[in-house]
PDB file of N, CA and C in Angstrom:
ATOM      1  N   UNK A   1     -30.963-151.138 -82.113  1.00  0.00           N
ATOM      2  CA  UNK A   1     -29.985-150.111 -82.343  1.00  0.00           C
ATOM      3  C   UNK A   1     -30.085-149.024 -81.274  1.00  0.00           C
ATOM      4  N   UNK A   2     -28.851-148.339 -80.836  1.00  0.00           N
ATOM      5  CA  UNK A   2     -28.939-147.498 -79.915  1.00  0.00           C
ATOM      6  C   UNK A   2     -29.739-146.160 -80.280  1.00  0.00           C
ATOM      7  N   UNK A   3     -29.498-145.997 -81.599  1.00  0.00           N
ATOM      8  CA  UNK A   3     -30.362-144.428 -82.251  1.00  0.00           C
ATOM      9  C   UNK A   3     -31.740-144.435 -82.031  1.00  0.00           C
ATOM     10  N   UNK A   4     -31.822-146.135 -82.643  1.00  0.00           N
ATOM     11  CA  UNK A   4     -33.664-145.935 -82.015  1.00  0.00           C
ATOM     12  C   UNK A   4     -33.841-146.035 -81.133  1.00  0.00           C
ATOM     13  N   UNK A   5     -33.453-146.026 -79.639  1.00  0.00           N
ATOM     14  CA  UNK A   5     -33.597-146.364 -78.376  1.00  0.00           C
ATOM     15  C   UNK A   5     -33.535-144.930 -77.955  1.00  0.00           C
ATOM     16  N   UNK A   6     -32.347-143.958 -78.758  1.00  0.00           N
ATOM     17  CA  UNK A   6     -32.184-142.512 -78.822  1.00  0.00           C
ATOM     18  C   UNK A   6     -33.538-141.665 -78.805  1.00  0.00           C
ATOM     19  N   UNK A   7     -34.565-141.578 -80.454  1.00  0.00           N
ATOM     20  CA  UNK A   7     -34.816-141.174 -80.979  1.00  0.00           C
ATOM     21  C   UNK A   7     -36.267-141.585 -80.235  1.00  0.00           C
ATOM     22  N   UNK A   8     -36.473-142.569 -79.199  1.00  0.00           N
ATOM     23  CA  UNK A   8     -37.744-143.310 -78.987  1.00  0.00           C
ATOM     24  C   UNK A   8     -37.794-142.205 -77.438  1.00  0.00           C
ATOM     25  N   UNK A   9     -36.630-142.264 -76.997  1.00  0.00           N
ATOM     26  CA  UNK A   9     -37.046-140.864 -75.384  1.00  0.00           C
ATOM     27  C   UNK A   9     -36.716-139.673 -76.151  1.00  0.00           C
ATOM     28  N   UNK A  10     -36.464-139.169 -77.297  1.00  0.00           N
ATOM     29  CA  UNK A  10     -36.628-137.769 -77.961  1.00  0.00           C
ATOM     30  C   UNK A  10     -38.078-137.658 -77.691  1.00  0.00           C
ATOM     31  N   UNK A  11     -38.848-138.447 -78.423  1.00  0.00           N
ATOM     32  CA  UNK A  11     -40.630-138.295 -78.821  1.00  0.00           C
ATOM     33  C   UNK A  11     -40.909-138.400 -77.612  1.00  0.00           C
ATOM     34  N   UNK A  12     -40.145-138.406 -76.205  1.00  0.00           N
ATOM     35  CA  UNK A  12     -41.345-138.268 -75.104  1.00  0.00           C
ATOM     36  C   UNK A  12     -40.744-137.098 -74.155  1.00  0.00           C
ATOM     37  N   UNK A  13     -40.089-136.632 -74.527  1.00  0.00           N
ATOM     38  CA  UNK A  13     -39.671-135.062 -74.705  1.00  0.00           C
ATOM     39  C   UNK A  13     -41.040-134.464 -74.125  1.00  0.00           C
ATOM     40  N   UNK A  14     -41.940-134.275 -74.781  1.00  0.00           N
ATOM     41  CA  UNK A  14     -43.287-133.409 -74.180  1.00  0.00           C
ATOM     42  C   UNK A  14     -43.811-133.457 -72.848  1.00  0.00           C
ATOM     43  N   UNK A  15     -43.617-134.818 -72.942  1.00  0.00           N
ATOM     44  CA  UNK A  15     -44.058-135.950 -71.166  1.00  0.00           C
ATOM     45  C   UNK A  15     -43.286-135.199 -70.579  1.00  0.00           C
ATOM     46  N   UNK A  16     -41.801-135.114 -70.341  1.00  0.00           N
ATOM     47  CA  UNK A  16     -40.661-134.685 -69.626  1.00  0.00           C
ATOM     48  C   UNK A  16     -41.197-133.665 -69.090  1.00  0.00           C
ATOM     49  N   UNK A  17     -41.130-132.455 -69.652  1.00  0.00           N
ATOM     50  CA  UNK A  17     -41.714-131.042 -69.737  1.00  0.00           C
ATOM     51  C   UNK A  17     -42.785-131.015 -68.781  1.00  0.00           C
ATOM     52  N   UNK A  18     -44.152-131.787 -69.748  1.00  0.00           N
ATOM     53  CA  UNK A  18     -45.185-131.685 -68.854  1.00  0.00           C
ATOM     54  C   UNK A  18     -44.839-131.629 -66.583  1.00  0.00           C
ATOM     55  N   UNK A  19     -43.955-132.750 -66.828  1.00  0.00           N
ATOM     56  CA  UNK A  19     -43.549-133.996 -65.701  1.00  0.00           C
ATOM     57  C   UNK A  19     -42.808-132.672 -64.946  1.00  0.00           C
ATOM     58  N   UNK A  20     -41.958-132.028 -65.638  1.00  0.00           N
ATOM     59  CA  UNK A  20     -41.238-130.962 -64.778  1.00  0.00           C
ATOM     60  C   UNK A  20     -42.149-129.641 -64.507  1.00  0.00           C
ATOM     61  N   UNK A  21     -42.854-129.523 -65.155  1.00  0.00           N
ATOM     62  CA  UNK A  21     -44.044-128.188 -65.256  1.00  0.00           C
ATOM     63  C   UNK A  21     -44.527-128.654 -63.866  1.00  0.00           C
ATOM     64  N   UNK A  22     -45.153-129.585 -63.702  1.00  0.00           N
ATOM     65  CA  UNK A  22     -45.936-130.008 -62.007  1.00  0.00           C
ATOM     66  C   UNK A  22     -44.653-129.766 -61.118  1.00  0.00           C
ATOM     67  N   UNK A  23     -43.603-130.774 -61.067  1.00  0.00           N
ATOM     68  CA  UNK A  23     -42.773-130.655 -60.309  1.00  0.00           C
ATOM     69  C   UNK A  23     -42.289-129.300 -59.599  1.00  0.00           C
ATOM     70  N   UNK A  24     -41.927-128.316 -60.500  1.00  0.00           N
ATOM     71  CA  UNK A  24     -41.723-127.078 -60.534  1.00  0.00           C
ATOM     72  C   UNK A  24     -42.654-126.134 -59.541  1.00  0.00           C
ATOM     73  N   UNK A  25     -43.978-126.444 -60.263  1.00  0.00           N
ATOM     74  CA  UNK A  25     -45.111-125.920 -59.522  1.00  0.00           C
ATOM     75  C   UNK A  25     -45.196-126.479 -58.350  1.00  0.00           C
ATOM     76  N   UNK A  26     -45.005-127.660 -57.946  1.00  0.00           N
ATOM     77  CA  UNK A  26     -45.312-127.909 -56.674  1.00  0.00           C
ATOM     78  C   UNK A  26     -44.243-127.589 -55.833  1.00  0.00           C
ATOM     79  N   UNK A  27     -42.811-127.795 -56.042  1.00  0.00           N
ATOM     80  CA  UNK A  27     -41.795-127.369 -55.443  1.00  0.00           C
ATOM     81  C   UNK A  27     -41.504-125.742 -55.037  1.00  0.00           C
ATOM     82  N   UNK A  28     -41.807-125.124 -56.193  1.00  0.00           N
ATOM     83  CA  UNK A  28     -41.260-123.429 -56.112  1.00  0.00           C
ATOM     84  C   UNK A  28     -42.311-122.626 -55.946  1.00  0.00           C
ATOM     85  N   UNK A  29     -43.379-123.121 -56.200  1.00  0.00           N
ATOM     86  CA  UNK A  29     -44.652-122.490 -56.500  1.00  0.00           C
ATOM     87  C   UNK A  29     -43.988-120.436 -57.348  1.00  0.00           C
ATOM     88  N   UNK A  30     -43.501-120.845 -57.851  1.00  0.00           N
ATOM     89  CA  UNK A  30     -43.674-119.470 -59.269  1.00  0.00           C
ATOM     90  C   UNK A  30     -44.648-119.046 -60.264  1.00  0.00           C
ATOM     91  N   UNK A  31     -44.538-118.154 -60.346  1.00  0.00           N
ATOM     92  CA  UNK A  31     -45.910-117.738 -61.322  1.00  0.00           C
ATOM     93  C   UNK A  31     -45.371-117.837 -62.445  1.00  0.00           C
ATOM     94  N   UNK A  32     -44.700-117.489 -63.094  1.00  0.00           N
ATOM     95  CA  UNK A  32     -44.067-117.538 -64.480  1.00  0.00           C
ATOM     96  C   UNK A  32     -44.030-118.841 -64.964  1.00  0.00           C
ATOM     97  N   UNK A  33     -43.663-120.064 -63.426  1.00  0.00           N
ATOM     98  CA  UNK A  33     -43.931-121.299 -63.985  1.00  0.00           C
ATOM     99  C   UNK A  33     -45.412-122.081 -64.429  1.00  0.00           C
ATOM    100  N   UNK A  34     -46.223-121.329 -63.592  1.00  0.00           N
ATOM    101  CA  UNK A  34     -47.636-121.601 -63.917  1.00  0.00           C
ATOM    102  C   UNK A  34     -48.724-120.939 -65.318  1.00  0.00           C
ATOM    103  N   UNK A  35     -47.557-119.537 -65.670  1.00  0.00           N
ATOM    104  CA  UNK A  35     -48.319-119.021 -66.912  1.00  0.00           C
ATOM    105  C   UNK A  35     -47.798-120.136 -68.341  1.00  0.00           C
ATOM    106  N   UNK A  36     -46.261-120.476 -67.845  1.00  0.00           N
ATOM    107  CA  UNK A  36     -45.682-121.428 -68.631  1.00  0.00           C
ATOM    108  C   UNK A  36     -46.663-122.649 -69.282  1.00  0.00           C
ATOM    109  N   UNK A  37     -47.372-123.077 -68.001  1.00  0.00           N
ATOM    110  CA  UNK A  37     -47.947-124.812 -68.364  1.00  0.00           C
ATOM    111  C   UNK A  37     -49.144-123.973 -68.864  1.00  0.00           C
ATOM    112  N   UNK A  38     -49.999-123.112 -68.539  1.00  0.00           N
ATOM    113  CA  UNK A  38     -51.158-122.734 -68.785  1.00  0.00           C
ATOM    114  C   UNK A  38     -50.859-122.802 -70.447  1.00  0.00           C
ATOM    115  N   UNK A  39     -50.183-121.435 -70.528  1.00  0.00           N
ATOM    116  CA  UNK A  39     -49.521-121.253 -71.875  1.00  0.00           C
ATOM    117  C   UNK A  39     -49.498-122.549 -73.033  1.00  0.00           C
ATOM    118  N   UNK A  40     -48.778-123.455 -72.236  1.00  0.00           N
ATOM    119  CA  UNK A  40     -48.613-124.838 -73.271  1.00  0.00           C
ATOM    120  C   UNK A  40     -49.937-125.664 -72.918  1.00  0.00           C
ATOM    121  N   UNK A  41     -50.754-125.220 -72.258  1.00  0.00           N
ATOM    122  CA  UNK A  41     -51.923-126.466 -72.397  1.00  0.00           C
ATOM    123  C   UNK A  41     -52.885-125.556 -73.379  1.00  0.00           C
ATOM    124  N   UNK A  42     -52.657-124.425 -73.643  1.00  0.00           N
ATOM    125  CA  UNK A  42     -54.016-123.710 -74.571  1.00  0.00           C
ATOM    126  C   UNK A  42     -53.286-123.773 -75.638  1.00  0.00           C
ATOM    127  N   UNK A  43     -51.981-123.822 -76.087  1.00  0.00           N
ATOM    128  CA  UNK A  43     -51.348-124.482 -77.047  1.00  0.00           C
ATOM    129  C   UNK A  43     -51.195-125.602 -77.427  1.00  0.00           C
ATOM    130  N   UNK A  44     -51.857-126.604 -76.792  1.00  0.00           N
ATOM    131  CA  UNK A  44     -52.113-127.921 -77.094  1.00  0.00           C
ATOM    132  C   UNK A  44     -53.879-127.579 -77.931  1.00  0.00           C
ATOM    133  N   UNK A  45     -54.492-126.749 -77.082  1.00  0.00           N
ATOM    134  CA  UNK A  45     -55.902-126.874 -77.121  1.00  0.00           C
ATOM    135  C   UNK A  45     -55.797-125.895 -78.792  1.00  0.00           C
ATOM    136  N   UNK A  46     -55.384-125.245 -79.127  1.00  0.00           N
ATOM    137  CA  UNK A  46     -54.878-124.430 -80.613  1.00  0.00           C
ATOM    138  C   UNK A  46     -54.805-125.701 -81.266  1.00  0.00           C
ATOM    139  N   UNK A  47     -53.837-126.274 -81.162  1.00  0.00           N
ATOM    140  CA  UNK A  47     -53.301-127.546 -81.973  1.00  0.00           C
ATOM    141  C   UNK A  47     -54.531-128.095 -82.464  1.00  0.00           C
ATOM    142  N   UNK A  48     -55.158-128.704 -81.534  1.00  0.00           N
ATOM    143  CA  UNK A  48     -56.066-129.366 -81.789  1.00  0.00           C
ATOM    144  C   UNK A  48     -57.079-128.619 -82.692  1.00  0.00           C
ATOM    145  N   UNK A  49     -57.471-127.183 -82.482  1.00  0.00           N
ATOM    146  CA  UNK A  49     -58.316-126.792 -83.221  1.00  0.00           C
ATOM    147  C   UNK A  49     -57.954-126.197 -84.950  1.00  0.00           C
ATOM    148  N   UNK A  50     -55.953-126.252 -84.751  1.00  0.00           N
ATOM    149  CA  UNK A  50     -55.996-126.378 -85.938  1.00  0.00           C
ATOM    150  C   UNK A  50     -55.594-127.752 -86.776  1.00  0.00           C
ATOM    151  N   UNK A  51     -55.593-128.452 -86.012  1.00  0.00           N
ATOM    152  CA  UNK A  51     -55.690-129.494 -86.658  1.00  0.00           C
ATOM    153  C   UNK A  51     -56.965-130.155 -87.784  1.00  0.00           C
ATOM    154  N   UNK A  52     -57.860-129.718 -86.625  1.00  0.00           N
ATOM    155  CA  UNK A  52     -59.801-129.993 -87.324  1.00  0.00           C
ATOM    156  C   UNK A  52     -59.852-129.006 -88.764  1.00  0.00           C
ATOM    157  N   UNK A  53     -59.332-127.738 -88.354  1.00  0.00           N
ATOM    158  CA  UNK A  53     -59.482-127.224 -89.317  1.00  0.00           C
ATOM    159  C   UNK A  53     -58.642-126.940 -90.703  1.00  0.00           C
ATOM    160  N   UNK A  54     -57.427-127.083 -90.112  1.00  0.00           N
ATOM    161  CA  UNK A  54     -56.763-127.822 -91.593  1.00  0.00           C
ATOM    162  C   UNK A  54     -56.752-129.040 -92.450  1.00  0.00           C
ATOM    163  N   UNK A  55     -56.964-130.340 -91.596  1.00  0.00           N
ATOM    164  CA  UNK A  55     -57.567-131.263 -91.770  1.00  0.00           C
ATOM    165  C   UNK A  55     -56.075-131.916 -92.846  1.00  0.00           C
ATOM    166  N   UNK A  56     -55.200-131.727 -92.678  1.00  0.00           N
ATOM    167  CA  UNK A  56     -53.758-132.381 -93.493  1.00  0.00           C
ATOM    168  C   UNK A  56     -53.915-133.593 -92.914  1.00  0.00           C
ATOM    169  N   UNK A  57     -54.110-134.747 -93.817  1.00  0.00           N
ATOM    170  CA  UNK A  57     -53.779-136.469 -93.646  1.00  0.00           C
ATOM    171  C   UNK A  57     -52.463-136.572 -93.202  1.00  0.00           C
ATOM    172  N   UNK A  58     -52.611-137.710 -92.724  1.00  0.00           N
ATOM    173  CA  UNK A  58     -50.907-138.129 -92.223  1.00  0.00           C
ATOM    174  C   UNK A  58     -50.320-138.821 -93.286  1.00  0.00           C
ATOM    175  N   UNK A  59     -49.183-138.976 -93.195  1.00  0.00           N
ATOM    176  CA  UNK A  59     -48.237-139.659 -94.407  1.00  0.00           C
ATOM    177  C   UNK A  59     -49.126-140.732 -94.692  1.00  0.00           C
ATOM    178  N   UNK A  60     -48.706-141.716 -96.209  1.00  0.00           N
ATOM    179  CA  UNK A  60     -49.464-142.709 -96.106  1.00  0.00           C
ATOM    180  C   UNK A  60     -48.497-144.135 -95.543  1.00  0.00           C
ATOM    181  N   UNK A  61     -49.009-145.133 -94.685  1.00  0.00           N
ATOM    182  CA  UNK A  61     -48.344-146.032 -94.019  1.00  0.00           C
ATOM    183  C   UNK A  61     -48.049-145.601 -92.939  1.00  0.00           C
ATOM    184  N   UNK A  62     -48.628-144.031 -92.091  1.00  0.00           N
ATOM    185  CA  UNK A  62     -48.511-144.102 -90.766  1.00  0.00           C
ATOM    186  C   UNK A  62     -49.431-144.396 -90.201  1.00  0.00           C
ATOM    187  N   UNK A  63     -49.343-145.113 -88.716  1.00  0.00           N
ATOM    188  CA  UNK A  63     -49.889-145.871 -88.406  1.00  0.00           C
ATOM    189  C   UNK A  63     -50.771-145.211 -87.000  1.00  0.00           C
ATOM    190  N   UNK A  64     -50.612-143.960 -87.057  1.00  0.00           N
ATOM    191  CA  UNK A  64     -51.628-143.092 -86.050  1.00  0.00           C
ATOM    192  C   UNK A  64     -52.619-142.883 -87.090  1.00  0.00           C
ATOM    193  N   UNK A  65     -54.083-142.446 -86.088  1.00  0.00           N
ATOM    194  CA  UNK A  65     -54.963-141.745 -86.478  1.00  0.00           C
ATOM    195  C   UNK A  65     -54.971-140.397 -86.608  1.00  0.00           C
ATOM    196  N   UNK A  66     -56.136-140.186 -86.947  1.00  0.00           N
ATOM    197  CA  UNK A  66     -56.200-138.172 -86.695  1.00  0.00           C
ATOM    198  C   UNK A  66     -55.308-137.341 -87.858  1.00  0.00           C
ATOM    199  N   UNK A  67     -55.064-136.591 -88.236  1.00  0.00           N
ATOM    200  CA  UNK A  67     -54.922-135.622 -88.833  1.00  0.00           C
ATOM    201  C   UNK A  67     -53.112-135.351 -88.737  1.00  0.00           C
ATOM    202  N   UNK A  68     -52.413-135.184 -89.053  1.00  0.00           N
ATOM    203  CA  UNK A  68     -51.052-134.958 -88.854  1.00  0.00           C
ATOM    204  C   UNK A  68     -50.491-133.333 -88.887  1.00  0.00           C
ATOM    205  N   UNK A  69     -51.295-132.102 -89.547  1.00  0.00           N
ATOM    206  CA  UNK A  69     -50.737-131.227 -89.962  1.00  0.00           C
ATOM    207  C   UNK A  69     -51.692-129.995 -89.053  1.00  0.00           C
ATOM    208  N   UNK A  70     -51.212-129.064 -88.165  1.00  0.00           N
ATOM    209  CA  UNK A  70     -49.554-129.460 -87.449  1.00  0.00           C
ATOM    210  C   UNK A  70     -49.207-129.918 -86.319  1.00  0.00           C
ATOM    211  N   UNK A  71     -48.216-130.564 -86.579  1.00  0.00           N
ATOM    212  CA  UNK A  71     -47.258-131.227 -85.734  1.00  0.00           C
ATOM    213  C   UNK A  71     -47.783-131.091 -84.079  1.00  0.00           C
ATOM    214  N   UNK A  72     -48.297-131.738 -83.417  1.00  0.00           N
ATOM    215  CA  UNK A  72     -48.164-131.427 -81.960  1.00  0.00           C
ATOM    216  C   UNK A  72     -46.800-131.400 -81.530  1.00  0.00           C
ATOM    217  N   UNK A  73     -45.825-132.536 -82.004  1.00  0.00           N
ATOM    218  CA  UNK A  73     -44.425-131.931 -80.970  1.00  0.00           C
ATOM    219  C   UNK A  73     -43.900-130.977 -81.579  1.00  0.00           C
ATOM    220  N   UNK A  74     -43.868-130.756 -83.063  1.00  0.00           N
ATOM    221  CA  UNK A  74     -43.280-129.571 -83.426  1.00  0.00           C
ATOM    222  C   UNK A  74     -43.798-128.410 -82.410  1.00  0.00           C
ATOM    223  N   UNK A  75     -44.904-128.424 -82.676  1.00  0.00           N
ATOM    224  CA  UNK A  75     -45.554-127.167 -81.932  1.00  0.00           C
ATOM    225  C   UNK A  75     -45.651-127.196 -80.175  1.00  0.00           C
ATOM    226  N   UNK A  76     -45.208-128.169 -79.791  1.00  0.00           N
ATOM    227  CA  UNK A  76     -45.009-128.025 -78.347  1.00  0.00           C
ATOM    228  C   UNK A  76     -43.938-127.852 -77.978  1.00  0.00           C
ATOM    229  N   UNK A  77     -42.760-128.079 -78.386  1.00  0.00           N
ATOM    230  CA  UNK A  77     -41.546-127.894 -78.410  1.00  0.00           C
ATOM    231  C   UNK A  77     -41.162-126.223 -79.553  1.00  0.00           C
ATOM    232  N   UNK A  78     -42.059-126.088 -80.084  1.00  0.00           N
ATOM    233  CA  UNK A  78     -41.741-124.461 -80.616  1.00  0.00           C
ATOM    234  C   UNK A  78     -42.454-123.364 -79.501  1.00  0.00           C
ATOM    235  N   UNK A  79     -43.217-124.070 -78.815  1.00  0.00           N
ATOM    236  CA  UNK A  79     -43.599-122.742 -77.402  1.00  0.00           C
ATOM    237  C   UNK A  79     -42.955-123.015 -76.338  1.00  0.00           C
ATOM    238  N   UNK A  80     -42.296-124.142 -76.113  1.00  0.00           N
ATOM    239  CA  UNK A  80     -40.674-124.621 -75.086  1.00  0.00           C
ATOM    240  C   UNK A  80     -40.123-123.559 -75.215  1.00  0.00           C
ATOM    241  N   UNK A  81     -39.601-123.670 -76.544  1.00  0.00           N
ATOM    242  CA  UNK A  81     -38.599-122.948 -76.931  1.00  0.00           C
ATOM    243  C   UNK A  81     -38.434-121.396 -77.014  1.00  0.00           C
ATOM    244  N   UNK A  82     -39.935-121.088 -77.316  1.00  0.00           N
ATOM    245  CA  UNK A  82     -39.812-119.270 -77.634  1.00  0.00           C
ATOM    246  C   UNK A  82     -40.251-118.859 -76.051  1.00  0.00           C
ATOM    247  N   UNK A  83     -40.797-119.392 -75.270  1.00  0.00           N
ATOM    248  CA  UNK A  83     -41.119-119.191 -74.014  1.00  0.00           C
ATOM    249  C   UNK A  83     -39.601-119.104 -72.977  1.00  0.00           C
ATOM    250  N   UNK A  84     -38.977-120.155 -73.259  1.00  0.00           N
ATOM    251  CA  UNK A  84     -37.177-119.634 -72.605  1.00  0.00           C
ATOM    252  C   UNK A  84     -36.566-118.949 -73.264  1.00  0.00           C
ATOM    253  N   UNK A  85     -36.722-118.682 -74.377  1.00  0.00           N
ATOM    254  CA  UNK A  85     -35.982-117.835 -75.012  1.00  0.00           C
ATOM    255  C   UNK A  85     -36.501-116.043 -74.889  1.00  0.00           C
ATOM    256  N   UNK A  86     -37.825-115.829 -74.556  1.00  0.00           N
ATOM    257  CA  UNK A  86     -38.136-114.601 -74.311  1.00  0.00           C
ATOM    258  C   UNK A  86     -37.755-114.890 -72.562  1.00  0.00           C
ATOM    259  N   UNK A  87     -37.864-115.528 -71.918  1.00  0.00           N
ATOM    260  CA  UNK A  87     -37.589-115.150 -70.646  1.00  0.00           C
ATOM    261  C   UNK A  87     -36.452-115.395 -70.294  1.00  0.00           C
ATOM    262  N   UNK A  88     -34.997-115.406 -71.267  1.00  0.00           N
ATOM    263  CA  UNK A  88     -34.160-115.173 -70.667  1.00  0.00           C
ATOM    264  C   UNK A  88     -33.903-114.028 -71.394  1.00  0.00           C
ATOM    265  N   UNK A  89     -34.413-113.089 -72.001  1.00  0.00           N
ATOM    266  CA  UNK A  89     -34.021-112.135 -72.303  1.00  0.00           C
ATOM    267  C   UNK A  89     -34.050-111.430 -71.168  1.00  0.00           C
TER     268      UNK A  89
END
């Protein structure tokens, strides 16, 4: 089906980002672009530590390991988001 073919490059959405964060940096060399990735890699490194410490199971019948609650793409895509959104203010 085309939705899941849709919905399968949604979830790599983060990759993208990451993929343009270097690009960016190596092309423009900006600082704002470099507080950006910093920003989202200690927000990855949060994630992770609240992940350990909330310790929420994943649904049952999913088929990852580790802890599910919260969300890494939620939460990588919610500092995308508030990060362009304060800097285009």
């Amino acid at each position: 089906l085309l939705s899941q073919k849709i919905l399968a490059l949604v979830t790599l959405t983060p990759i993208f980002i990451i993929v343009a964060y270097v690009a960016l940096l190596y092309s423009r060399r900006q600082i704002h672009t470099l507080f950006m990735l910093i920003g989202q890699l200690v927000n990855e490194g949060l994630n992770n530590i609240l992940k350990q410490y909330i310790k929420e199971p994943r649904p049952h019948g999913c088929k990852h390991s580790g802890y599910g609650m919260p969300s890494s793409h939620a939460q990588f895509m919610g500092y995308f988001g508030g990060f362009c959104i304060l800097w285009s203010l």
